[in-house]
Protein backbone atom coordinates (compact mmCIF):
# COMPACT_ATOMS: atom_id res chain seq x y z
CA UNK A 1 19.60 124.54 155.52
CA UNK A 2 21.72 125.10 152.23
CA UNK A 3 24.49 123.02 151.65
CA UNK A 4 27.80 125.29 149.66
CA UNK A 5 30.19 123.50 148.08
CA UNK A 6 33.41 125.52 147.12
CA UNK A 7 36.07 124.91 144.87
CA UNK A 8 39.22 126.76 142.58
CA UNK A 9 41.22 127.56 145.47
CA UNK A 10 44.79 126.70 145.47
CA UNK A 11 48.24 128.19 145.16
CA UNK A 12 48.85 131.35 142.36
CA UNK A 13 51.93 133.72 142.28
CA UNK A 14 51.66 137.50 143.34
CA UNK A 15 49.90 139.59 140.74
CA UNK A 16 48.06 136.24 139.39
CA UNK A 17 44.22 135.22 139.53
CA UNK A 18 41.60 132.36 140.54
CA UNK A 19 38.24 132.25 140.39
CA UNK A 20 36.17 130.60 143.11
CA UNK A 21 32.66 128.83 142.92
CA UNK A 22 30.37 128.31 145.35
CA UNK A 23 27.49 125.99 144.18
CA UNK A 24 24.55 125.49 146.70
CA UNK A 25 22.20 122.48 147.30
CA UNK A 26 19.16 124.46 146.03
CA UNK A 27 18.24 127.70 144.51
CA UNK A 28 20.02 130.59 145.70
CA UNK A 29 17.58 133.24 143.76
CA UNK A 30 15.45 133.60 146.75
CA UNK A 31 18.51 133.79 149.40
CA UNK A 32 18.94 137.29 150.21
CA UNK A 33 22.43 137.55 150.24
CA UNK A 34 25.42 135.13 148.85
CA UNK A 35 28.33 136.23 150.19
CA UNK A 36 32.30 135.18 150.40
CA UNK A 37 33.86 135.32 153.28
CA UNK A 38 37.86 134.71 154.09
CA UNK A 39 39.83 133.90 157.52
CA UNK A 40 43.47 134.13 157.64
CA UNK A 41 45.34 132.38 160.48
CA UNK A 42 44.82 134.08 163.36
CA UNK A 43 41.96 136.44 162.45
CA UNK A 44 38.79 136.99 162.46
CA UNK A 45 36.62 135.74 159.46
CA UNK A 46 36.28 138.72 157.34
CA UNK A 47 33.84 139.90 154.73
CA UNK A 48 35.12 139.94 151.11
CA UNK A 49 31.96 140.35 148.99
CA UNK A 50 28.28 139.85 149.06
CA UNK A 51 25.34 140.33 146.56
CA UNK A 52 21.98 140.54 147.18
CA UNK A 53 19.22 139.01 145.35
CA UNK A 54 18.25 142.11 144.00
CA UNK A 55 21.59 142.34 142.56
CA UNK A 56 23.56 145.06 144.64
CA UNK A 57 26.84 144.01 145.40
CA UNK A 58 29.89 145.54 148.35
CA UNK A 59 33.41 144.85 148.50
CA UNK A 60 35.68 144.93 151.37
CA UNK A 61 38.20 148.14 150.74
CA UNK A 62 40.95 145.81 150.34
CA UNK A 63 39.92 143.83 147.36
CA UNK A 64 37.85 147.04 145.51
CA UNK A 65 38.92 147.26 142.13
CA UNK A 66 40.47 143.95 142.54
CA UNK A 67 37.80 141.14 142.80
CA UNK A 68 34.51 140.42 141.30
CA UNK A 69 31.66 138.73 142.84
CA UNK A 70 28.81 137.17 140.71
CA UNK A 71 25.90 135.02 140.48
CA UNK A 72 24.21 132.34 138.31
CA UNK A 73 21.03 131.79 139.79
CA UNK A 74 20.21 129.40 137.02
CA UNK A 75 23.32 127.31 138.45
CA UNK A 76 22.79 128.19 141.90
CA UNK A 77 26.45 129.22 141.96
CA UNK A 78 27.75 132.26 143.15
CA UNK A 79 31.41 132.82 141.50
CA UNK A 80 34.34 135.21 143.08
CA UNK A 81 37.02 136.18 140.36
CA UNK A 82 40.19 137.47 142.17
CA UNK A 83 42.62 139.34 140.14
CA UNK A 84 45.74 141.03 141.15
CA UNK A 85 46.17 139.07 143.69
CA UNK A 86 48.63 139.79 146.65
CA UNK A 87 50.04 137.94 149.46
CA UNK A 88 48.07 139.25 151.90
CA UNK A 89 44.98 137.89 150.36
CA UNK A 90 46.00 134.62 151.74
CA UNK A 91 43.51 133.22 153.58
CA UNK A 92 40.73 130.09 153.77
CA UNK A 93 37.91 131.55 151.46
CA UNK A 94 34.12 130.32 152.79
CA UNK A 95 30.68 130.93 150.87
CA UNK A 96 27.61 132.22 153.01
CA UNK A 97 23.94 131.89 152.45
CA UNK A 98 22.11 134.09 154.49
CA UNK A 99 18.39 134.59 154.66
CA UNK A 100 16.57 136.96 156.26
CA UNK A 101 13.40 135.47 157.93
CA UNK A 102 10.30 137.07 160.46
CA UNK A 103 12.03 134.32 162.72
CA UNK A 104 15.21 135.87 162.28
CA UNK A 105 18.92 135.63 160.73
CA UNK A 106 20.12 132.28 159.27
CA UNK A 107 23.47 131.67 158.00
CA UNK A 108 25.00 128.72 156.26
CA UNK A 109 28.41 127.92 155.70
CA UNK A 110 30.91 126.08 152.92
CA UNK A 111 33.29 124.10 154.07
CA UNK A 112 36.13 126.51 152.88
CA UNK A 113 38.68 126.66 150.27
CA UNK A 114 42.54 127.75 150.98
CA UNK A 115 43.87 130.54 148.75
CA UNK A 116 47.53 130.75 149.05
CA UNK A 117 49.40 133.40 146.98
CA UNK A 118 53.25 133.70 147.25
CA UNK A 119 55.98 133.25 145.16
C-alpha cells in the first residue's frame, strides 16, 4: 500500500492559481498511473488528471487548457498546477496510486486537500 500525502490547497481568487503535490511513501516510477482526483459537496469524486508511467497524460474537459499534471519520479511526487482557476473548480482535491496487477486493480488514496476559489 502507498501512502500520498497532499498539500498547496487552500483559498485563491477567481482567475488565480495553486499548485498541488502529492508525495508518496515510495517510488511512484513503477505505479502505472498517478492520478488527481476532486469531489465537490455533493458529487461524485471526479477525475481531473492522470499520467501514466510511460508518460501519457488526460485531462477532464473541464480543466483542458487549464491545468497541468506532472511527475518527479526522482521525488516520488506527482504535482497538479491549476491556472485560471474558476469557482466551480471548488472541490476537495485527492491523489491516486493505482497499479495494475495479474491479481487485479489496486487503488490508494491521499487524504485530500480543499481547494476553495471565490472572491
Amino acid at each position: 500500500q502507498v501512502q500520498l500525502a497532499e498539500s498547496g490547497g487552500g483559498l485563491v481568487q477567481p482567475g488565480g492559481s495553486l499548485r498541488l503535490s502529492c508525495v508518496a511513501s515510495e517510488s511512484i516510477a513503477s505505479i502505472n498511473t498517478m492520478g488527481w482526483y476532486r469531489q465537490a459537496p455533493g458529487m461524485q469524486r471526479e477525475l481531473v488528471a492522470a499520467t501514466t508511467r510511460g508518460g501519457s497524460m488526460n485531462y477532464a474537459e473541464s480543466v483542458k487548457g487549464r491545468f497541468t499534471i506532472s511527475r518527479d519520479n526522482a521525488k516520488n511526487t506527482v504535482y497538479l498546477q491549476m491556472d485560471s482557476l474558476k469557482p466551480e473548480d471548488t472541490a476537495v482535491y485527492y491523489c491516486n496510486a493505482r497499479r495494475v496487477a495479474w491479481s487485479g486493480i489496486y487503488d490508494d488514496w491521499g487524504q485530500g486537500t480543499q481547494v476553495t476559489v471565490s472572491s
